[in-house]
C-alpha atoms as a PDB file:
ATOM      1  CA  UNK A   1      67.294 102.852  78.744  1.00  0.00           C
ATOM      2  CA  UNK A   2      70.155 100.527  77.883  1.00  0.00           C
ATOM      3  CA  UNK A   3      72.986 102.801  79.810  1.00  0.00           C
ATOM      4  CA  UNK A   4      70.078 103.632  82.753  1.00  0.00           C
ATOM      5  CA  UNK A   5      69.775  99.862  83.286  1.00  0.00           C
ATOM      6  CA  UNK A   6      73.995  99.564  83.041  1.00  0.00           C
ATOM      7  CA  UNK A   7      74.544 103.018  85.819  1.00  0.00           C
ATOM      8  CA  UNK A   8      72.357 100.712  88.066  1.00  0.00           C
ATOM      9  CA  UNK A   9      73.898  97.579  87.655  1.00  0.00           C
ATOM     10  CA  UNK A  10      77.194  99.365  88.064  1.00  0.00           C
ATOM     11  CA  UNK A  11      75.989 100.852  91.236  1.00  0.00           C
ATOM     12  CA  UNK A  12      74.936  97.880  92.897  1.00  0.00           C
ATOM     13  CA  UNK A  13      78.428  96.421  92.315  1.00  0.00           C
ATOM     14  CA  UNK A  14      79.751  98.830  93.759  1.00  0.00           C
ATOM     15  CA  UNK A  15      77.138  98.550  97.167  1.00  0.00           C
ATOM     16  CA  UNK A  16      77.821  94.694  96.441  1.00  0.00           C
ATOM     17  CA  UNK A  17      80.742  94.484  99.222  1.00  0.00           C
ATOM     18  CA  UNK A  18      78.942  96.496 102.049  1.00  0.00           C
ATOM     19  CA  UNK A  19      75.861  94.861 101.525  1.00  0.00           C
ATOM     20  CA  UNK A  20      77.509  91.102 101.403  1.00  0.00           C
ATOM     21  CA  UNK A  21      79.585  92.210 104.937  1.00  0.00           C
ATOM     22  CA  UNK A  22      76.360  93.353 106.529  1.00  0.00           C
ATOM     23  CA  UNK A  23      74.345  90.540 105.697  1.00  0.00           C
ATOM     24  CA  UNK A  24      76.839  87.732 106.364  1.00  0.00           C
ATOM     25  CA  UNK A  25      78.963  89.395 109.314  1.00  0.00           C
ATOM     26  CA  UNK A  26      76.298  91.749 110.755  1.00  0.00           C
ATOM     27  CA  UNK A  27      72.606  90.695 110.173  1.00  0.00           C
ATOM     28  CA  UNK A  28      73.481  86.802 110.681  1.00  0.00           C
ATOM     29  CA  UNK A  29      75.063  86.645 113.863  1.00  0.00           C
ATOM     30  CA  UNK A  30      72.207  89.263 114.639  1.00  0.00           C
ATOM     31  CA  UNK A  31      69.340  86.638 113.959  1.00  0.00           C
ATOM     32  CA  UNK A  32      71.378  83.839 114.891  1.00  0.00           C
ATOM     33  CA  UNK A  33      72.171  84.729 118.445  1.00  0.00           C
ATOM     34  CA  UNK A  34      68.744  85.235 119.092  1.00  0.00           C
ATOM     35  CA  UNK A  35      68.042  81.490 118.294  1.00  0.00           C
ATOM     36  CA  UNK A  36      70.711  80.436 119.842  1.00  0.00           C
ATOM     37  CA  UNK A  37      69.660  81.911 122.922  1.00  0.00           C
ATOM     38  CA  UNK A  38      66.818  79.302 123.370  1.00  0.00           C
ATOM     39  CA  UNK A  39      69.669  76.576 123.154  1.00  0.00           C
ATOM     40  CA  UNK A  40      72.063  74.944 125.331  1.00  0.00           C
ATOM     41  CA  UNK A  41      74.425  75.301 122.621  1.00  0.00           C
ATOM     42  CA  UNK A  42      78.055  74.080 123.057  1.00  0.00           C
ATOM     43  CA  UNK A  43      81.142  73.673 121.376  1.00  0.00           C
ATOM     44  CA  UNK A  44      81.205  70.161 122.871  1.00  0.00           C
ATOM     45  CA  UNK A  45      78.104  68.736 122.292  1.00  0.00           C
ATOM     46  CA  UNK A  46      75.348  69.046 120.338  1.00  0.00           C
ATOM     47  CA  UNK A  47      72.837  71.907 121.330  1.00  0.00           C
ATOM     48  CA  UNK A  48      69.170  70.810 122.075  1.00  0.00           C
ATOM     49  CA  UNK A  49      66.221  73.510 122.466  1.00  0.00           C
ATOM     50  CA  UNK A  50      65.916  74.758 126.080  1.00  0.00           C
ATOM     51  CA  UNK A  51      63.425  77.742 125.944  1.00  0.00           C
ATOM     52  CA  UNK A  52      63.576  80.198 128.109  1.00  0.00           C
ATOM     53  CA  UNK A  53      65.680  78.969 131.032  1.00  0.00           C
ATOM     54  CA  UNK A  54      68.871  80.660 129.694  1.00  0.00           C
ATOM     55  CA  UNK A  55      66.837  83.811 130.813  1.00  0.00           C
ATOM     56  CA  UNK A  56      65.707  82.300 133.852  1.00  0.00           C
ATOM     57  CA  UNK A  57      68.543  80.810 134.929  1.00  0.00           C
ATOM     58  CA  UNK A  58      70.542  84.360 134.713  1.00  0.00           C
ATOM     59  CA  UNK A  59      68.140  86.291 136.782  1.00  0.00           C
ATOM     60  CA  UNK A  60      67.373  83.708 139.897  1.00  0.00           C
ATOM     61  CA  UNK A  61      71.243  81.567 139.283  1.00  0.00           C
ATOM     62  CA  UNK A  62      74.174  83.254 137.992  1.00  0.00           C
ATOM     63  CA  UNK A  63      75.422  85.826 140.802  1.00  0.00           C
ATOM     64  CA  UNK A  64      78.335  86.481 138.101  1.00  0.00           C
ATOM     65  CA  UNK A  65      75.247  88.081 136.172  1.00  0.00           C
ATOM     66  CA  UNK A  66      74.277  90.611 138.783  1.00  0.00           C
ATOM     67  CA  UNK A  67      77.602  91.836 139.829  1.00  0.00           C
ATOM     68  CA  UNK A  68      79.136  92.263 136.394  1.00  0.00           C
ATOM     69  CA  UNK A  69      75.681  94.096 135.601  1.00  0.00           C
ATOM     70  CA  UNK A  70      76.278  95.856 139.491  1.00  0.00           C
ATOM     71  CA  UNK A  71      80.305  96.229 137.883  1.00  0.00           C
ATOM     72  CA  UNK A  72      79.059  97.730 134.550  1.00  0.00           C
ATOM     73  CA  UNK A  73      76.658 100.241 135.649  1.00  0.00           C
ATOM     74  CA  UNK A  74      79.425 101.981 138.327  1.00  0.00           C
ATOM     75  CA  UNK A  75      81.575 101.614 134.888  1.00  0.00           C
ATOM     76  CA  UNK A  76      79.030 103.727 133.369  1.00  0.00           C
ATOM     77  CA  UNK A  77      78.097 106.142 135.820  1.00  0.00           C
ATOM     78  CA  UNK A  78      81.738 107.084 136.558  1.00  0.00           C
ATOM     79  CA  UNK A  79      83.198 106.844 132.560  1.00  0.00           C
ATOM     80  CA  UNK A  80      80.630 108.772 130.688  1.00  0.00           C
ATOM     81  CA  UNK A  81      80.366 111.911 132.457  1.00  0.00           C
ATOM     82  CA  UNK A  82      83.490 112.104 133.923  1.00  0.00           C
ATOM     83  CA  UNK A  83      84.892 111.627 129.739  1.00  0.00           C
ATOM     84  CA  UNK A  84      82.262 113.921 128.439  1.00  0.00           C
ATOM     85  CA  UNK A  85      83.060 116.785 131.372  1.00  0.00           C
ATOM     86  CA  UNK A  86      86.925 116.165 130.408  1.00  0.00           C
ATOM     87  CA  UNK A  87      85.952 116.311 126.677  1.00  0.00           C
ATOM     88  CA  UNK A  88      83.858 119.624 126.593  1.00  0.00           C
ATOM     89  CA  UNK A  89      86.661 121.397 128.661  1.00  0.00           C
ATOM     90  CA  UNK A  90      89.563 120.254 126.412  1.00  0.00           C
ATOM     91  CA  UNK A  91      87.348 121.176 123.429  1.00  0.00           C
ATOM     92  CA  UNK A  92      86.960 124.555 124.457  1.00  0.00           C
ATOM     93  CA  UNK A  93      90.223 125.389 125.484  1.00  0.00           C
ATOM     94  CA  UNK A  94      91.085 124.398 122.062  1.00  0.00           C
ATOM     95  CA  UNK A  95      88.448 126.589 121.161  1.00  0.00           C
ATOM     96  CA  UNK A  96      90.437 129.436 121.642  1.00  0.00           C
ATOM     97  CA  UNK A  97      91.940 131.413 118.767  1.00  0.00           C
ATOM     98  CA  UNK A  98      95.570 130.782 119.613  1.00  0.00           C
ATOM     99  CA  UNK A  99      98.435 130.001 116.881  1.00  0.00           C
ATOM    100  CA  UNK A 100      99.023 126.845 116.108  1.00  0.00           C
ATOM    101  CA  UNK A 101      95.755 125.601 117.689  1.00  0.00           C
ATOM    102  CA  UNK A 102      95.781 123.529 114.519  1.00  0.00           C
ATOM    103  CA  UNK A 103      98.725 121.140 115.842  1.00  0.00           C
ATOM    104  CA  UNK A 104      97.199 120.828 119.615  1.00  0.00           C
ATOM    105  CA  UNK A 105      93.848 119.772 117.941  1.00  0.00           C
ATOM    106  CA  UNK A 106      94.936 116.844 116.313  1.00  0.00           C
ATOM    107  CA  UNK A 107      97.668 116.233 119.603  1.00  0.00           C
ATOM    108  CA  UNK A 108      94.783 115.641 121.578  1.00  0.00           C
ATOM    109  CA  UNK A 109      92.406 113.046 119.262  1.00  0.00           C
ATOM    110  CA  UNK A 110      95.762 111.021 119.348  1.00  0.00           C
ATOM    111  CA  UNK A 111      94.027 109.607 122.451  1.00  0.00           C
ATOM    112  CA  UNK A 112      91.289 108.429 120.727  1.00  0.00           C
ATOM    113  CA  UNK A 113      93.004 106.383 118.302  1.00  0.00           C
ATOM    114  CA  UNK A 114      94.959 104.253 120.811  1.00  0.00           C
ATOM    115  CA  UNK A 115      92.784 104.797 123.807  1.00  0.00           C
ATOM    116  CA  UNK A 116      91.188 101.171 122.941  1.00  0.00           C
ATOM    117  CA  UNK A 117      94.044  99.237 122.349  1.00  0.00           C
ATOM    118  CA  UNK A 118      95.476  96.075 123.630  1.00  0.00           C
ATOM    119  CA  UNK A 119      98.909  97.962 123.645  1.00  0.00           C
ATOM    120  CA  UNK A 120      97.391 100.895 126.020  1.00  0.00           C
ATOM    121  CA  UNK A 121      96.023  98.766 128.490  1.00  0.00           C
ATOM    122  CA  UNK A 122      98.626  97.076 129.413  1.00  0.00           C
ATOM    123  CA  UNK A 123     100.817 100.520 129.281  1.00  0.00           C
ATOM    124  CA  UNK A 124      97.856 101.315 131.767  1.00  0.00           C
ATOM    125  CA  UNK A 125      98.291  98.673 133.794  1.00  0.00           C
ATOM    126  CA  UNK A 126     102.432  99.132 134.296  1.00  0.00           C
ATOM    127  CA  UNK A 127     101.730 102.457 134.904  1.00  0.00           C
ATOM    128  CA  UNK A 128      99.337 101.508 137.787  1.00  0.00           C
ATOM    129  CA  UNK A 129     101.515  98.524 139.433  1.00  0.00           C
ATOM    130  CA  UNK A 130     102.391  99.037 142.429  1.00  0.00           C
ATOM    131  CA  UNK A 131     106.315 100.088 141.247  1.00  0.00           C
ATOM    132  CA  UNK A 132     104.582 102.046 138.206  1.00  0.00           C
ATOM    133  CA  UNK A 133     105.066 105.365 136.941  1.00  0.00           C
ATOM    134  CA  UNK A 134     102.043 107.152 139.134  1.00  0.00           C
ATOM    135  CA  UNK A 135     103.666 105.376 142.194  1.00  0.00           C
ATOM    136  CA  UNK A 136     107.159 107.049 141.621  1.00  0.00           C
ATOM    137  CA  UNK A 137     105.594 110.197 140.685  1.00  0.00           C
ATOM    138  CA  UNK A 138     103.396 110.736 143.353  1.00  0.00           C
ATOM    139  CA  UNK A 139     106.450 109.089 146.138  1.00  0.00           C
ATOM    140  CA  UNK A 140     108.249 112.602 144.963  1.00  0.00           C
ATOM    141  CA  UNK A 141     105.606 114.702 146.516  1.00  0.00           C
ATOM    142  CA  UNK A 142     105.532 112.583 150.062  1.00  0.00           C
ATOM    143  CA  UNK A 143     102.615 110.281 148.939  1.00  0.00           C
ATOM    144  CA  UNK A 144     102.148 107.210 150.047  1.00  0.00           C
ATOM    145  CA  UNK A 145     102.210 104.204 147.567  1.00  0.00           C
ATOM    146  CA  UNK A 146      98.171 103.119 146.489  1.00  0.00           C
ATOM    147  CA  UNK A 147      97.472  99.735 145.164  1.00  0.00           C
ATOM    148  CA  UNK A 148      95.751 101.044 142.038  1.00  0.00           C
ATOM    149  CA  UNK A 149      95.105  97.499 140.695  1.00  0.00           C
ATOM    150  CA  UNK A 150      95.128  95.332 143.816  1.00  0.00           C
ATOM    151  CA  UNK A 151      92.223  97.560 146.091  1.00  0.00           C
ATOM    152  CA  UNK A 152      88.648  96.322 145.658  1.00  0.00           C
ATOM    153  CA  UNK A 153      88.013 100.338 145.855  1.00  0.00           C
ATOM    154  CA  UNK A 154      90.710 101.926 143.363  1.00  0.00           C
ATOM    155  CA  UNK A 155      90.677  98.909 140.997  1.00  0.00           C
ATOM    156  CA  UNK A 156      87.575 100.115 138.454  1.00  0.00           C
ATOM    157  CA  UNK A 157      88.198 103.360 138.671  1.00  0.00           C
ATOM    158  CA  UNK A 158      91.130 102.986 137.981  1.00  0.00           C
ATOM    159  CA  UNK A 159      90.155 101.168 134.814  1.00  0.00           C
ATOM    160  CA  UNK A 160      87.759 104.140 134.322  1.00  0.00           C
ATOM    161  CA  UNK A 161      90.291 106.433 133.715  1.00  0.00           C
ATOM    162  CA  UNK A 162      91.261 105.075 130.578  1.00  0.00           C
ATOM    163  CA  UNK A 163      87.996 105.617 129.069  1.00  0.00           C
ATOM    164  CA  UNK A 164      88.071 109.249 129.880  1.00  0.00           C
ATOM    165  CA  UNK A 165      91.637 109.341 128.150  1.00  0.00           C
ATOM    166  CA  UNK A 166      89.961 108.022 125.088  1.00  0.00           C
ATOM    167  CA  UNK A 167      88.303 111.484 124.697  1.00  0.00           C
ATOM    168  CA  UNK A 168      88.937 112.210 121.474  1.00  0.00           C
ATOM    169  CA  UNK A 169      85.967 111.171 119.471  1.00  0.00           C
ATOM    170  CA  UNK A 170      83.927 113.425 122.100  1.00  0.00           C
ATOM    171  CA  UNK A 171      86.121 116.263 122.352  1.00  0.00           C
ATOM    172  CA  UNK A 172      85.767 116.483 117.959  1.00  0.00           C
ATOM    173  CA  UNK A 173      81.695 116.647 118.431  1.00  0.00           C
ATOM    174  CA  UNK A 174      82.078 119.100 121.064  1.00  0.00           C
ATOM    175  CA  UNK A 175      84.264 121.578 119.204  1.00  0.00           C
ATOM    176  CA  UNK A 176      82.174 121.497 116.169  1.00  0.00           C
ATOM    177  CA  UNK A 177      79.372 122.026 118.307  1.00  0.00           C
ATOM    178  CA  UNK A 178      81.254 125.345 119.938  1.00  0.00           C
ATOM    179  CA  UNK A 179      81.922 126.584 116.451  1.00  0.00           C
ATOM    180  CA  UNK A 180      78.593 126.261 115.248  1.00  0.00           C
ATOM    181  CA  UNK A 181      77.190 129.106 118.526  1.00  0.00           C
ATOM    182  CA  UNK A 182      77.088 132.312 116.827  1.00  0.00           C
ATOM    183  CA  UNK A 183      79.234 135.092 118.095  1.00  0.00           C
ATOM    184  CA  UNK A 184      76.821 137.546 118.437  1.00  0.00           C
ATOM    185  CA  UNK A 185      75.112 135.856 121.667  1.00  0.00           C
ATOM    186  CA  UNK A 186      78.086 136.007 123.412  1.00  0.00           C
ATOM    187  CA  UNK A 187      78.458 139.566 122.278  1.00  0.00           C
ATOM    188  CA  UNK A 188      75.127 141.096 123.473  1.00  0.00           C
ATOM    189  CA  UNK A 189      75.771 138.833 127.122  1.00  0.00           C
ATOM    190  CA  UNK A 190      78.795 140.959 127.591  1.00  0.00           C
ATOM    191  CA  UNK A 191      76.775 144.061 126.724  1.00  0.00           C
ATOM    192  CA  UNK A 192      74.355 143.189 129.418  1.00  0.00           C
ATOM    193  CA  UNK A 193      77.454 142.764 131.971  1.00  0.00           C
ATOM    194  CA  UNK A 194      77.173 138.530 131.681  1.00  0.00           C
ATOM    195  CA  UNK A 195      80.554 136.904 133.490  1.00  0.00           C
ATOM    196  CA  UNK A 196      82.459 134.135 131.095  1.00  0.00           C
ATOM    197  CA  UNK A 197      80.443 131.679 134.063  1.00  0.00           C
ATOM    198  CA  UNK A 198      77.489 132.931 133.024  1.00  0.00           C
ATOM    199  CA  UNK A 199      77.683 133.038 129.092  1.00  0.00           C
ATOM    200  CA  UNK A 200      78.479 129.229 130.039  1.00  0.00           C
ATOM    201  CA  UNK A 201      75.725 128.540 131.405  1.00  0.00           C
ATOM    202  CA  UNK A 202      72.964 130.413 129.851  1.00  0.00           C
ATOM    203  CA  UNK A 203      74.705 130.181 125.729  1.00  0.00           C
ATOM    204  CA  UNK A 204      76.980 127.708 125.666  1.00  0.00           C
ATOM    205  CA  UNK A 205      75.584 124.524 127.457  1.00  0.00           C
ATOM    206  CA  UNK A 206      72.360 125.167 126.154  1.00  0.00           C
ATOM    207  CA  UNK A 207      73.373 125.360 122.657  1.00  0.00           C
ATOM    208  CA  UNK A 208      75.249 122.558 123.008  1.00  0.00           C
ATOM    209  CA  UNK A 209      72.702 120.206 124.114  1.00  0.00           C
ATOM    210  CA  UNK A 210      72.018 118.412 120.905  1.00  0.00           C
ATOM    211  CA  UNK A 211      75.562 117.426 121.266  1.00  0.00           C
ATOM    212  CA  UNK A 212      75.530 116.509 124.320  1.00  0.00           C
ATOM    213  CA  UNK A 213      72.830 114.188 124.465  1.00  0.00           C
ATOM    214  CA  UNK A 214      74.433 112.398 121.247  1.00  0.00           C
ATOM    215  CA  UNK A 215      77.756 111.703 122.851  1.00  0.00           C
ATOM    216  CA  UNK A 216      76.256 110.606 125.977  1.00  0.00           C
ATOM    217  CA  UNK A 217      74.253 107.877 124.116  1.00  0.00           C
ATOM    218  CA  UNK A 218      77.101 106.673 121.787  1.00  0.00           C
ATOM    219  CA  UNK A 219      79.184 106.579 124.839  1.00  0.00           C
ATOM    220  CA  UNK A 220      76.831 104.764 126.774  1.00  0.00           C
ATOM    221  CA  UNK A 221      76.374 102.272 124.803  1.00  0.00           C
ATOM    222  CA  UNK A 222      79.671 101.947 124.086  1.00  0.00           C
ATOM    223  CA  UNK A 223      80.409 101.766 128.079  1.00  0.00           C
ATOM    224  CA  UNK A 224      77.957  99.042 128.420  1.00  0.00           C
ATOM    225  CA  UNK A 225      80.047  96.561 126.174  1.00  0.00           C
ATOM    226  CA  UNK A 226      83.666  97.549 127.379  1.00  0.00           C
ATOM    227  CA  UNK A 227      85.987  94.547 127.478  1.00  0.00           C
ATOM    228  CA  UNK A 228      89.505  95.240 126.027  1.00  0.00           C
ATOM    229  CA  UNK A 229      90.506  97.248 129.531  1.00  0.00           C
ATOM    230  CA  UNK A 230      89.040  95.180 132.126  1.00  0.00           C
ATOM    231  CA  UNK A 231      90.176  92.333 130.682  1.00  0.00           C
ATOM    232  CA  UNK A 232      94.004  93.423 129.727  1.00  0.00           C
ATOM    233  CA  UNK A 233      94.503  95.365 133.222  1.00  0.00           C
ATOM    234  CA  UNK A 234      93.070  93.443 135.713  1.00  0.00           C
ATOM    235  CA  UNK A 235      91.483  90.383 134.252  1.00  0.00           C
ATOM    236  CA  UNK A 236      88.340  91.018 136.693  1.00  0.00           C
ATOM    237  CA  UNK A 237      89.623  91.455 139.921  1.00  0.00           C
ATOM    238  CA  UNK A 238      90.635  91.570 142.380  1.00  0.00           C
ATOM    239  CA  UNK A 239      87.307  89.749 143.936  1.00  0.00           C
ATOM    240  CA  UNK A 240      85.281  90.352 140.378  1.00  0.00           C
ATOM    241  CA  UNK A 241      85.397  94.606 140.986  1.00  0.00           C
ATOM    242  CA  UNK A 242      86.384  94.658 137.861  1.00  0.00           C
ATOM    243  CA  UNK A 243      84.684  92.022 136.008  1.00  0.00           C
ATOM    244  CA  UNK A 244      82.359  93.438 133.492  1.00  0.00           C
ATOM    245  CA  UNK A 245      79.596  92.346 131.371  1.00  0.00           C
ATOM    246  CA  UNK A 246      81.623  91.809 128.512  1.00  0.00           C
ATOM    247  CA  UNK A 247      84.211  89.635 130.409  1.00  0.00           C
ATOM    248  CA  UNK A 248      80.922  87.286 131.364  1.00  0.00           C
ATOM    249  CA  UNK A 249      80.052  87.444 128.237  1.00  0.00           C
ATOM    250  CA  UNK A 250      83.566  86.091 126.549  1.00  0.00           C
ATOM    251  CA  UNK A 251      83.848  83.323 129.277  1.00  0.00           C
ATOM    252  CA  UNK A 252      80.737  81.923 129.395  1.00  0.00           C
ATOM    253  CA  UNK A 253      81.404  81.669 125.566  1.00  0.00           C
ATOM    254  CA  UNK A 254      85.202  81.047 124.790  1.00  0.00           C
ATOM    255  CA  UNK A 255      86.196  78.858 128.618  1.00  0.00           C
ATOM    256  CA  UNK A 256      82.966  77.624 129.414  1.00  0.00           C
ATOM    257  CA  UNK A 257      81.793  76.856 126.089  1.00  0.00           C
ATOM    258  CA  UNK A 258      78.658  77.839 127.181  1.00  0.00           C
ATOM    259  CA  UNK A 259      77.308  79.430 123.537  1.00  0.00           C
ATOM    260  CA  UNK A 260      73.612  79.699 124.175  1.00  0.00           C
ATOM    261  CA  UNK A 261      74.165  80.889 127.513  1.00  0.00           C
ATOM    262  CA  UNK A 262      75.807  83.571 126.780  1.00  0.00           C
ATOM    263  CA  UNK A 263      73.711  84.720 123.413  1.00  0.00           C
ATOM    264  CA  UNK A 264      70.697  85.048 125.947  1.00  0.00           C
ATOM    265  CA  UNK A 265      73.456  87.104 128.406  1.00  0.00           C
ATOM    266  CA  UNK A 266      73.916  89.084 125.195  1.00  0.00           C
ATOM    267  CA  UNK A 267      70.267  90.217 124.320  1.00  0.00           C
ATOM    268  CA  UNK A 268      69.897  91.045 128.104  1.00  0.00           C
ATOM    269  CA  UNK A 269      72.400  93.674 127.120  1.00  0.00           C
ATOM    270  CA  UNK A 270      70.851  94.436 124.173  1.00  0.00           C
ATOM    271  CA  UNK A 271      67.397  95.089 125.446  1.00  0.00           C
ATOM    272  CA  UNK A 272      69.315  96.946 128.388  1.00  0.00           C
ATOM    273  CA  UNK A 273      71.339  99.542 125.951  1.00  0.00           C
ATOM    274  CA  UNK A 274      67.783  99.862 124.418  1.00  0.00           C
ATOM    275  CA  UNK A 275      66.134 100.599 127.096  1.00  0.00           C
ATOM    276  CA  UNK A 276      68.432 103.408 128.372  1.00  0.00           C
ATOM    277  CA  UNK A 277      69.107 104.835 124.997  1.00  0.00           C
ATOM    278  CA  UNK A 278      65.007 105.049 125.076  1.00  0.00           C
ATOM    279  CA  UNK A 279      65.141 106.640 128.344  1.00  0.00           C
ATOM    280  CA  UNK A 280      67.763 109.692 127.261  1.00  0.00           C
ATOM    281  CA  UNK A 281      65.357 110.185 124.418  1.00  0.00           C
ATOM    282  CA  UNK A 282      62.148 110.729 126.402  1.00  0.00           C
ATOM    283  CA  UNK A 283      64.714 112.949 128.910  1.00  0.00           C
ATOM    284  CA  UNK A 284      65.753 114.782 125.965  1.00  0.00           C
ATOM    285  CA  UNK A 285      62.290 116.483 125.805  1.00  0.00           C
ATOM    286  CA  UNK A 286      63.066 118.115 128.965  1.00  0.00           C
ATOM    287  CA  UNK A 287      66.832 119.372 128.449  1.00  0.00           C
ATOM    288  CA  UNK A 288      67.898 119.621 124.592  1.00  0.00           C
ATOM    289  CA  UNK A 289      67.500 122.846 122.835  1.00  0.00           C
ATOM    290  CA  UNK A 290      67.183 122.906 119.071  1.00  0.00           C
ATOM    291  CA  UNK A 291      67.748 126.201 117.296  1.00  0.00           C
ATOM    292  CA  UNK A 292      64.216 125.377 115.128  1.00  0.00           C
ATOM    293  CA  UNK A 293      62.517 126.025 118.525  1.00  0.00           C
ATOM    294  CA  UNK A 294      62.168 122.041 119.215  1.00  0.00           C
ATOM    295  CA  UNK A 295      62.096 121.564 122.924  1.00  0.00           C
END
């Protein structure tokens, strides 16, 4: 009983740190935002209890609030499938059984690991200047020179196309997924005379549709609270096409001070990403095959 009692004790130190960081840097802020949303809580001055008109006021005052919610849904709709359609093809090239498929595999989750960084997006944003290095490439072939960063209409996705470069993570699921189809369907298709199209269409994308709907929820919701490249490559514009939830979000906190506004901006977005993700599930009903005959 004595060395029972100690295996636990020792456990729970070890469980200690993770528990401690989700409770104080997690579970806190969690709880605590959501009171502070029924503040006018500043840095400056001292916060008195304002109900709901946070929430009101964001509907029926801010238009910042509707176009970086207009701003982040074209975000969404043009990042996550265009990433997951890039993803899926890249994983199943790689696929293949080629030597040294090994080497190209990890060459192409490089993305993923500095897709998000500070350091990229402002790479990104050289490379789109007007002087940048898809300017000079494309004057070789007789193209004209786009403002990439400057034109209301090229500016987000523009800004897009750094999320689908961050394909990594997706590409992974996807080729685990691939390797997980067993051989044999594709087999008796090309028995039966089935084109590589149609082996796609009928095997493939329906086995993979468990993986599928997984990546387009994690990417979704991680779409939904993009900052780092709006922010680094454009800073919003020009004329707020770029300016995204999350940019809202950081100045009505960090230049307007404005702390309770923006922890009711914040659980907008949370009950929004909830409400989606809940959507894709009831979908899934209708599109995702399960190999235990679910769906």
């Amino acid at each position: 009983m004595r060395k029972s009692r100690q295996n636990k004790y020792t456990g729970l130190f070890y469980v200690l740190p993770f528990v401690t960081g989700l409770l104080v840097f997690q579970l806190y802020p969690f709880l605590a935002s959501f009171f502070y949303s029924f503040t006018d809580l500043s840095i400056a001055n001292d916060w008195s209890w304002v109900g709901l008109s946070n929430y009101i006021k964001s509907f029926t005052a801010d238009r910042d609030f509707w176009n970086s919610l207009k701003v982040t849904g074209i975000y969404v709709f043009i990042a996550v499938p265009c990433k997951l359609v890039f993803a899926l093809f890249i994983a199943m090239v790689l696929n293949m059984k080629i030597r040294g498929i090994r080497f190209f595999q990890t060459l192409y989750y490089i993305p993923s690991i500095l897709g998000g960084s500070v350091a990229v997006s402002v790479i990104w944003r050289f490379m789109f200047s007007h002087d940048g290095l898809v300017n000079t490439l494309t004057s070789y072939l007789g193209l004209p020179a786009l403002d990439w960063l400057g034109s209301k209409a090229l500016a987000l996705p523009t800004v897009s196309l750094l999320a689908v470069w961050q394909f990594g993570s997706s590409m992974v699921l996807f080729l685990v997924g691939l390797k997980q189809i067993p051989v044999s369907l594709y087999e008796a298709a090309s028995i039966d005379g089935a084109s590589k199209v149609h082996q796609f269409f009928k095997i493939t994308l329906p086995m993979l549709t468990p993986t599928v709907l997984f990546n387009v929820i994690m990417q979704t919701i991680g779409a939904f609270q993009e900052f780092t490249s709006a922010f680094i490559i454009t800073g919003g514009g020009p004329m707020n096409s770029t300016y995204m939830y999350g940019m809202m979000l950081y100045n009505n906190s960090f230049k307007y001070y404005k702390m309770g506004y923006a922890s009711a901006q914040s659980w907008i977005l949370f009950i929004i990403i909830m409400a989606v993700t809940g959507l894709l599930f009831l979908s899934s009903k209708k599109w995702v095959y399960y190999e235990d005959g679910g769906n």
